[in-house]
C-alpha atoms as a PDB file:
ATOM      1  CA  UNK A   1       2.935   3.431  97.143  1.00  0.00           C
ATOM      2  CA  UNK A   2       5.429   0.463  97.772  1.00  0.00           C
ATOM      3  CA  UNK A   3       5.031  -0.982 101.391  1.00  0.00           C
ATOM      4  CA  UNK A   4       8.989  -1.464 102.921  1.00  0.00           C
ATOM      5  CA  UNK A   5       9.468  -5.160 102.963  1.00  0.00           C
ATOM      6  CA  UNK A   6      12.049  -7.172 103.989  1.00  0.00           C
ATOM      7  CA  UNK A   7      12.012 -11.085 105.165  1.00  0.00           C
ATOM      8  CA  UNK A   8      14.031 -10.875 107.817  1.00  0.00           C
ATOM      9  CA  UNK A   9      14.021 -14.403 109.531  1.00  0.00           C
ATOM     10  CA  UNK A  10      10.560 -14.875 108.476  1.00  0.00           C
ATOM     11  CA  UNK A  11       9.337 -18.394 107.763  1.00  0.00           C
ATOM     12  CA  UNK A  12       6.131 -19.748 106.326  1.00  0.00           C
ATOM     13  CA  UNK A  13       4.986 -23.036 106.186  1.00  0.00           C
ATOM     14  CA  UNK A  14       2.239 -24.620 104.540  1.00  0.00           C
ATOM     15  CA  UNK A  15       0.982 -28.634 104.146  1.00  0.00           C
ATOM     16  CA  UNK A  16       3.764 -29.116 101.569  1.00  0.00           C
ATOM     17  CA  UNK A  17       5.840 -26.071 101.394  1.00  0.00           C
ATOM     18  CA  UNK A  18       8.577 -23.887 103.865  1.00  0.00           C
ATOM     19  CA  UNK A  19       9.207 -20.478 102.926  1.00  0.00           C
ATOM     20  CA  UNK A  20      11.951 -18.718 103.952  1.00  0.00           C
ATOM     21  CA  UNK A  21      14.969 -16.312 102.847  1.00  0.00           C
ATOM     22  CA  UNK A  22      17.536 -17.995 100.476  1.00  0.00           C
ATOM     23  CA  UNK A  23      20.764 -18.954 102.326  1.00  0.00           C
ATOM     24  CA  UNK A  24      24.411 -19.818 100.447  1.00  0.00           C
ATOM     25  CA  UNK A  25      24.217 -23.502 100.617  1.00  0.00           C
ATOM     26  CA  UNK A  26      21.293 -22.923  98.243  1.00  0.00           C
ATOM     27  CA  UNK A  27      23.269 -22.670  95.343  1.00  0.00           C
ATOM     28  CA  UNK A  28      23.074 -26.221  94.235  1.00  0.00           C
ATOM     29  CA  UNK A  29      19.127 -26.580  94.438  1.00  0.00           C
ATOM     30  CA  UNK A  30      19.149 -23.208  92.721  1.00  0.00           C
ATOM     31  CA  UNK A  31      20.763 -23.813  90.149  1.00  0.00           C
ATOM     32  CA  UNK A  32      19.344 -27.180  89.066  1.00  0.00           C
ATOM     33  CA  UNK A  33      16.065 -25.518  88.554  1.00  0.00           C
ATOM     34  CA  UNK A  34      17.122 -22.400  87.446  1.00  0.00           C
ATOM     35  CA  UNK A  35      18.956 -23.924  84.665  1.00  0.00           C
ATOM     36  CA  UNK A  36      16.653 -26.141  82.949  1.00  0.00           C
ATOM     37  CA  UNK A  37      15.546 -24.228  80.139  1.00  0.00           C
ATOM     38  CA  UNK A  38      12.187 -23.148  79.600  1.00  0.00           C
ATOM     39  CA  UNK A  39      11.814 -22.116  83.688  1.00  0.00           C
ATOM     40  CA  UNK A  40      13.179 -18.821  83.300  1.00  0.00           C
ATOM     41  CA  UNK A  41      11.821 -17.946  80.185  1.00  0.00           C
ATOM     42  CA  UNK A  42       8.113 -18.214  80.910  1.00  0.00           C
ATOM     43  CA  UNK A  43       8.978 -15.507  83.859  1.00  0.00           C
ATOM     44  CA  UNK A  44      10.998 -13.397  81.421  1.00  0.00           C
ATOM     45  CA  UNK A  45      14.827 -14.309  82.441  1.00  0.00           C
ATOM     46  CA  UNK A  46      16.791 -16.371  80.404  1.00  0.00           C
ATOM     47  CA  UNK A  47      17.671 -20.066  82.489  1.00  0.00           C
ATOM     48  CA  UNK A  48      21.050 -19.645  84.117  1.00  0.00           C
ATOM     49  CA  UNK A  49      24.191 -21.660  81.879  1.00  0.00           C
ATOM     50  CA  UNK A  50      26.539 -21.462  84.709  1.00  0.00           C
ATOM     51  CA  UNK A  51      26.694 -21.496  88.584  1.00  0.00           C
ATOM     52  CA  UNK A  52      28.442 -18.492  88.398  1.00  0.00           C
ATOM     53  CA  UNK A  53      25.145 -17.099  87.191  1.00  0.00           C
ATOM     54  CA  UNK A  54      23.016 -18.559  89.811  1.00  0.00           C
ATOM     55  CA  UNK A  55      25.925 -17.573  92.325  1.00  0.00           C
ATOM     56  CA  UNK A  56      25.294 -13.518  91.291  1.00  0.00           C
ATOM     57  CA  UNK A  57      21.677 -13.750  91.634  1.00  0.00           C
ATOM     58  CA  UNK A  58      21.981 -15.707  95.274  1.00  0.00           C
ATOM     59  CA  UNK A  59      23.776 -13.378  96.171  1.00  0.00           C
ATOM     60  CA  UNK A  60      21.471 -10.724  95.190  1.00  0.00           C
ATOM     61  CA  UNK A  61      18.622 -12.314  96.548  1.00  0.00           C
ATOM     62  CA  UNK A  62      20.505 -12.640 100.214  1.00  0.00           C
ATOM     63  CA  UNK A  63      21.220  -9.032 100.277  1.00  0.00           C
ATOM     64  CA  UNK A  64      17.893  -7.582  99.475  1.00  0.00           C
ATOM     65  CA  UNK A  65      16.187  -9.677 101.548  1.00  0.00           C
ATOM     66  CA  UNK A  66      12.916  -9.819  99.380  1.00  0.00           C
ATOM     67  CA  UNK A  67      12.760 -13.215  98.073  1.00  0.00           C
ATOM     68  CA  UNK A  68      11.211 -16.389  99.420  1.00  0.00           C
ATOM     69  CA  UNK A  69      13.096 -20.049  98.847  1.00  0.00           C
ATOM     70  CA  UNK A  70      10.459 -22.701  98.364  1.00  0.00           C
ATOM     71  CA  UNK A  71      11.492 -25.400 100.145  1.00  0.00           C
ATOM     72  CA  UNK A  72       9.520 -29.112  99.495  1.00  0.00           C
ATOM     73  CA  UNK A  73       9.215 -30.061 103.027  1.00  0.00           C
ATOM     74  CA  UNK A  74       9.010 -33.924 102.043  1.00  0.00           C
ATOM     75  CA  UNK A  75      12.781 -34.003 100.836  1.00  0.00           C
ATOM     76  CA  UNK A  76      14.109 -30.251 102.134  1.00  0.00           C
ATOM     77  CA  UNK A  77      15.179 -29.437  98.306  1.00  0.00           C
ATOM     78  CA  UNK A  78      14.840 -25.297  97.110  1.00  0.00           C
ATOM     79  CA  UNK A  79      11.758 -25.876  94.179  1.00  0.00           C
ATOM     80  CA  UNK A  80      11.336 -22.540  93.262  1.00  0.00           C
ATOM     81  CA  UNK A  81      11.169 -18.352  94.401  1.00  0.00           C
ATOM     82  CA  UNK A  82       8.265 -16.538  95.327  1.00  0.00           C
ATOM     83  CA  UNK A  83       9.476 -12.630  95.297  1.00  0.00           C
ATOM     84  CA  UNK A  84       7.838  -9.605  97.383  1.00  0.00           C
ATOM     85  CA  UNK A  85       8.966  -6.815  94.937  1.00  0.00           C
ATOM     86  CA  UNK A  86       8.486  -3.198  94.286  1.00  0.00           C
ATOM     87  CA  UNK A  87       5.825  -2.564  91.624  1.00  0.00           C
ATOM     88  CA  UNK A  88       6.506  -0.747  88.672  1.00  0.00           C
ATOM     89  CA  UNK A  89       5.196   2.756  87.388  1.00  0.00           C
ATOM     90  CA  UNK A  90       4.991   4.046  91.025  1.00  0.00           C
ATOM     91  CA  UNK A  91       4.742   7.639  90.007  1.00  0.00           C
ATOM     92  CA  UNK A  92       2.304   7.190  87.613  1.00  0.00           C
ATOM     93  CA  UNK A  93      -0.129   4.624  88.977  1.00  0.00           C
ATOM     94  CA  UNK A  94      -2.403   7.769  91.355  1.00  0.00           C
ATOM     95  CA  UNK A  95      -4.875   5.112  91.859  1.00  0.00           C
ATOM     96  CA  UNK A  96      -1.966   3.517  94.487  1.00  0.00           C
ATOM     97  CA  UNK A  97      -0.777   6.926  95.809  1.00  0.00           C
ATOM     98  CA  UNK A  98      -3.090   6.485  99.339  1.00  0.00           C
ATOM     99  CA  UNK A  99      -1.916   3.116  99.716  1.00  0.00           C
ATOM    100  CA  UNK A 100       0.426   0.160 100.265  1.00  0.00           C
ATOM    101  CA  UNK A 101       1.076  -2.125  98.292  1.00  0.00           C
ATOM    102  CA  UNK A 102       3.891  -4.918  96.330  1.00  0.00           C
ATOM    103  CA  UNK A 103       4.278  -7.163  93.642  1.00  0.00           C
ATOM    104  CA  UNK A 104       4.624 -10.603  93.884  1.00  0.00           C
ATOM    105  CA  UNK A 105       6.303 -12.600  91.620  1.00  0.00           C
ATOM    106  CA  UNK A 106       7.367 -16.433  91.442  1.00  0.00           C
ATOM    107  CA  UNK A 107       9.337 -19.353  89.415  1.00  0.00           C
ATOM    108  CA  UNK A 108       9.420 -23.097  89.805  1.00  0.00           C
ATOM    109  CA  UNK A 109      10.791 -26.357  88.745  1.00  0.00           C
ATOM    110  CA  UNK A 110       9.856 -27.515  86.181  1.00  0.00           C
ATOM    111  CA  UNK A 111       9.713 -30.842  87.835  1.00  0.00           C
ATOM    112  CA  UNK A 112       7.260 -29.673  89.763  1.00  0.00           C
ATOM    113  CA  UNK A 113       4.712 -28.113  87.794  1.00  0.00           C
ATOM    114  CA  UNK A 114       1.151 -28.935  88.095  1.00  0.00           C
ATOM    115  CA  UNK A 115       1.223 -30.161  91.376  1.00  0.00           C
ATOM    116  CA  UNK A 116      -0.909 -26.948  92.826  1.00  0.00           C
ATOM    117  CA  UNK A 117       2.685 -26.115  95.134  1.00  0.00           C
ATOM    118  CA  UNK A 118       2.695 -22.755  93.416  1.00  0.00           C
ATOM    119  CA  UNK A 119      -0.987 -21.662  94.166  1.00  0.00           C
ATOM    120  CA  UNK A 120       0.166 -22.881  97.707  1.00  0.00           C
ATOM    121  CA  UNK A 121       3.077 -20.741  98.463  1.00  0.00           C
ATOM    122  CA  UNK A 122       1.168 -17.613  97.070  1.00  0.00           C
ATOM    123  CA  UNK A 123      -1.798 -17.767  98.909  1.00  0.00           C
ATOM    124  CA  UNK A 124       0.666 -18.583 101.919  1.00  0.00           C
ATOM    125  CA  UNK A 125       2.336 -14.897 101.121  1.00  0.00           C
ATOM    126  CA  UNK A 126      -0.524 -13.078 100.409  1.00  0.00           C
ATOM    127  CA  UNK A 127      -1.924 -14.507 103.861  1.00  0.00           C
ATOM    128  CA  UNK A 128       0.791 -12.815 105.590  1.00  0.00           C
ATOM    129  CA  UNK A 129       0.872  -9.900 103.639  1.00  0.00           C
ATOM    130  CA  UNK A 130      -2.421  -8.430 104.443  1.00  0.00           C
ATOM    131  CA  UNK A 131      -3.367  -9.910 107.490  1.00  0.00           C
ATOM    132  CA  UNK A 132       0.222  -9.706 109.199  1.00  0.00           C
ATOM    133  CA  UNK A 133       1.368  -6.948 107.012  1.00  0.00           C
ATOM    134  CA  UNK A 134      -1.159  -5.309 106.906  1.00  0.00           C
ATOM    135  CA  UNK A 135      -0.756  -4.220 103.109  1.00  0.00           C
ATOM    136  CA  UNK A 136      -3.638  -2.664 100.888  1.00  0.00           C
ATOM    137  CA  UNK A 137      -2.807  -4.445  97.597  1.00  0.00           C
ATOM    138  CA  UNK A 138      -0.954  -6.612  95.580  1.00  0.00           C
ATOM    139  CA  UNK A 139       0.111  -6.824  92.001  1.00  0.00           C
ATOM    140  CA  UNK A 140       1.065 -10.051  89.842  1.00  0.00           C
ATOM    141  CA  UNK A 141       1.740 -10.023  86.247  1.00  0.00           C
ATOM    142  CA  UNK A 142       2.275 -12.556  83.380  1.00  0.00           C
ATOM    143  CA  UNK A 143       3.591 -12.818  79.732  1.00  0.00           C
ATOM    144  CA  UNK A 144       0.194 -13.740  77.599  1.00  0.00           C
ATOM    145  CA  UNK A 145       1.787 -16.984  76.559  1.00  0.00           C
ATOM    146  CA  UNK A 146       1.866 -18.147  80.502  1.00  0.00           C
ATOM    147  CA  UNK A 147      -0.822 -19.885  81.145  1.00  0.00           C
ATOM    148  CA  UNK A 148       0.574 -21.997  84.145  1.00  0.00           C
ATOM    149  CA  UNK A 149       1.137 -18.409  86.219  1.00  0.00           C
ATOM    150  CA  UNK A 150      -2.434 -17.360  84.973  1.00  0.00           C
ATOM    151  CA  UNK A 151      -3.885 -19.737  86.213  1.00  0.00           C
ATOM    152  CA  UNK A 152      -1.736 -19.631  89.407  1.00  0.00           C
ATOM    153  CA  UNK A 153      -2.885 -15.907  89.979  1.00  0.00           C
ATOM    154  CA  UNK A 154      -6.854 -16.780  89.494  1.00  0.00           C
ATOM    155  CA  UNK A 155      -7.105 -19.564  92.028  1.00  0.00           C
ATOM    156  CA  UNK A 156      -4.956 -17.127  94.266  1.00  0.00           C
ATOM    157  CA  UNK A 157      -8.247 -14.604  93.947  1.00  0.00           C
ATOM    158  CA  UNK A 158      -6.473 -11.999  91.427  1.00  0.00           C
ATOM    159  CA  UNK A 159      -7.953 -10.365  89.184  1.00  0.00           C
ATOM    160  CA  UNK A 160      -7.072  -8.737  85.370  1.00  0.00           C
ATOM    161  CA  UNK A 161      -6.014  -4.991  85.867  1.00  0.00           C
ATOM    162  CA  UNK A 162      -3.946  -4.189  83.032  1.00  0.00           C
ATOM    163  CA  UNK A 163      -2.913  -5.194  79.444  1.00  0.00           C
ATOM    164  CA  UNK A 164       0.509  -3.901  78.684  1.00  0.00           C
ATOM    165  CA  UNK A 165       3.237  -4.476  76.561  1.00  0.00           C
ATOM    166  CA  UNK A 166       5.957  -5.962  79.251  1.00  0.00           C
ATOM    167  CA  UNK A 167      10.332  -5.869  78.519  1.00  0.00           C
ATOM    168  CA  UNK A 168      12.132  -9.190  79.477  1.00  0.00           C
ATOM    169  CA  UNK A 169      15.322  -9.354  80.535  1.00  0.00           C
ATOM    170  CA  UNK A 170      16.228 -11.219  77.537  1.00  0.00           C
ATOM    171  CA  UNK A 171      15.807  -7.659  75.405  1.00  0.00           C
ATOM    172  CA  UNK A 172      12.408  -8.845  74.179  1.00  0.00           C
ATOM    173  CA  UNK A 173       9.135  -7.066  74.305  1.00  0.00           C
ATOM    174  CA  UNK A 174       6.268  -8.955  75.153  1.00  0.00           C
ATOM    175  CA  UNK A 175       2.054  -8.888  75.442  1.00  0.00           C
ATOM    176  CA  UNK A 176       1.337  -9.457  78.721  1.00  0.00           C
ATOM    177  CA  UNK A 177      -1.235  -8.718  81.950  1.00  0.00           C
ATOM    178  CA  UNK A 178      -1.110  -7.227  85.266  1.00  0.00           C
ATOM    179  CA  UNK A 179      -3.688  -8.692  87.972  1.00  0.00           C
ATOM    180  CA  UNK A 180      -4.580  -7.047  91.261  1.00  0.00           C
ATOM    181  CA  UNK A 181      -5.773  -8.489  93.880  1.00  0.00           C
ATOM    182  CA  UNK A 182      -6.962  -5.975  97.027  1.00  0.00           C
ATOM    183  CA  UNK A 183      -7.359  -6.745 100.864  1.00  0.00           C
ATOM    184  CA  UNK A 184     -10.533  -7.703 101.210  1.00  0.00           C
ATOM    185  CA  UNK A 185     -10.647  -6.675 105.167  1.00  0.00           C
ATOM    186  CA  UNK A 186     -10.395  -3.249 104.119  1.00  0.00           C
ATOM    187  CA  UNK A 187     -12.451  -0.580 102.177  1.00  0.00           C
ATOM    188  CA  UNK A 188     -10.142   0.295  99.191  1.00  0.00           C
ATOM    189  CA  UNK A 189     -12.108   2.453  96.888  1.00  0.00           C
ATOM    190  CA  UNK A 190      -9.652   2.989  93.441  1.00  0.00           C
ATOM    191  CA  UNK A 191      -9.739   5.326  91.268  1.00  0.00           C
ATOM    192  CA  UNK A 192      -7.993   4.388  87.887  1.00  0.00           C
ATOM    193  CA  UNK A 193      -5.552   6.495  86.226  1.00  0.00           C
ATOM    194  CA  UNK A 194      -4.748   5.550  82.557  1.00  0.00           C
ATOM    195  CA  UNK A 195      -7.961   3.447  81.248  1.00  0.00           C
ATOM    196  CA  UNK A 196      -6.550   2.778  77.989  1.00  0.00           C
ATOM    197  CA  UNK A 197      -4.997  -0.477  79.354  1.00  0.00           C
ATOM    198  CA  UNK A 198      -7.304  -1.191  81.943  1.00  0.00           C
ATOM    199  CA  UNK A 199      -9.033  -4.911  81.574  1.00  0.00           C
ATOM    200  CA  UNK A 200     -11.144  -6.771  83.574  1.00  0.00           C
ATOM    201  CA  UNK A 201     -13.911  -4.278  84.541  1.00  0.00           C
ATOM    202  CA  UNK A 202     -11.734  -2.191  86.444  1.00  0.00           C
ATOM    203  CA  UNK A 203     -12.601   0.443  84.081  1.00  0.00           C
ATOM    204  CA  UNK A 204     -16.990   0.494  84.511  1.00  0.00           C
END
């Protein structure tokens, strides 16, 4: 089952990184990564072509209380989002019904890609997460053609759970994986539902 989540004043830090919850005089840093194009694309999203875009989704963000700002502590700018959200196919996933769980999901500058921030803020999360949170799981999924945010999620420990065929908010469908990754302070014994699109020897 989803785990309740919310931010609330929470802040991470890491060697390079703050996280915290997004904040109006965001907007700017927002949208100058947000609207470069090819950054929202590779997470499904189309880049933003106006503030007023990025203004509606700040605003969003600020009242659900779910997703991270990435700040670079060396110059203070927003680089990116890191997202505690609700997975999908709740009713239908049994294997999750005894336990709690989200899925994380994440964007970043372009200018800042390869740098190893992303890995970074992730593992920073899913520190908290199960060892403050106390959560049993985690879910983290990728378009096929996103390599960069494969690779993030296998150096963050996660592993591949599910092939599926994944809708982008663009109105395109597209091949794509889901990864779990379980607390590994706890004795989570799974059993799958659906094995037609389970991967990664989830299914033995």
């Amino acid at each position: 089952m989803n785990a309740p989540f919310s931010i609330g004043g929470l802040r991470l830090e890491t060697d390079r990184l703050l996280l915290r919850a997004f904040a109006q005089d965001d907007l700017e840093d927002f949208f100058a990564y947000a609207s470069v194009e090819g950054v929202g694309e590779m997470a499904g999203w189309p880049h933003h072509e106006s503030r007023e875009v990025t203004q509606r989704i700040l605003d969003s963000f600020i009242a659900e209380d779910k997703v991270f700002a990435l700040c670079l502590k060396e110059t203070g700018k927003v680089i990116g989002s890191l997202g505690v959200e609700k997975y999908g196919l709740e009713d239908k996933l049994s294997e999750f019904f005894p336990y709690k769980g989200r899925e994380i999901g994440y964007v970043l500058s372009k200018a800042h890609w390869g740098k190893g921030l992303m890995p970074e803020g992730v593992k920073a999360v899913i520190d908290y997460l199960f060892n403050v949170a106390d959560l049993d799981f985690l879910t983290c999924g990728y378009y096929a053609f996103n390599r960069q945010s494969r690779r993030v999620q296998e150096k963050c420990g996660f592993r591949p759970y599910r092939r599926l065929t994944m809708d982008t908010r663009m109105g395109t469908k597209e091949e794509g994986y889901l990864n779990l990754l379980v607390n590994p302070r706890k004795d989570i014994r799974l059993m799958f539902s659906h094995p037609e699109t389970l991967v990664g020897g989830w299914e033995d």
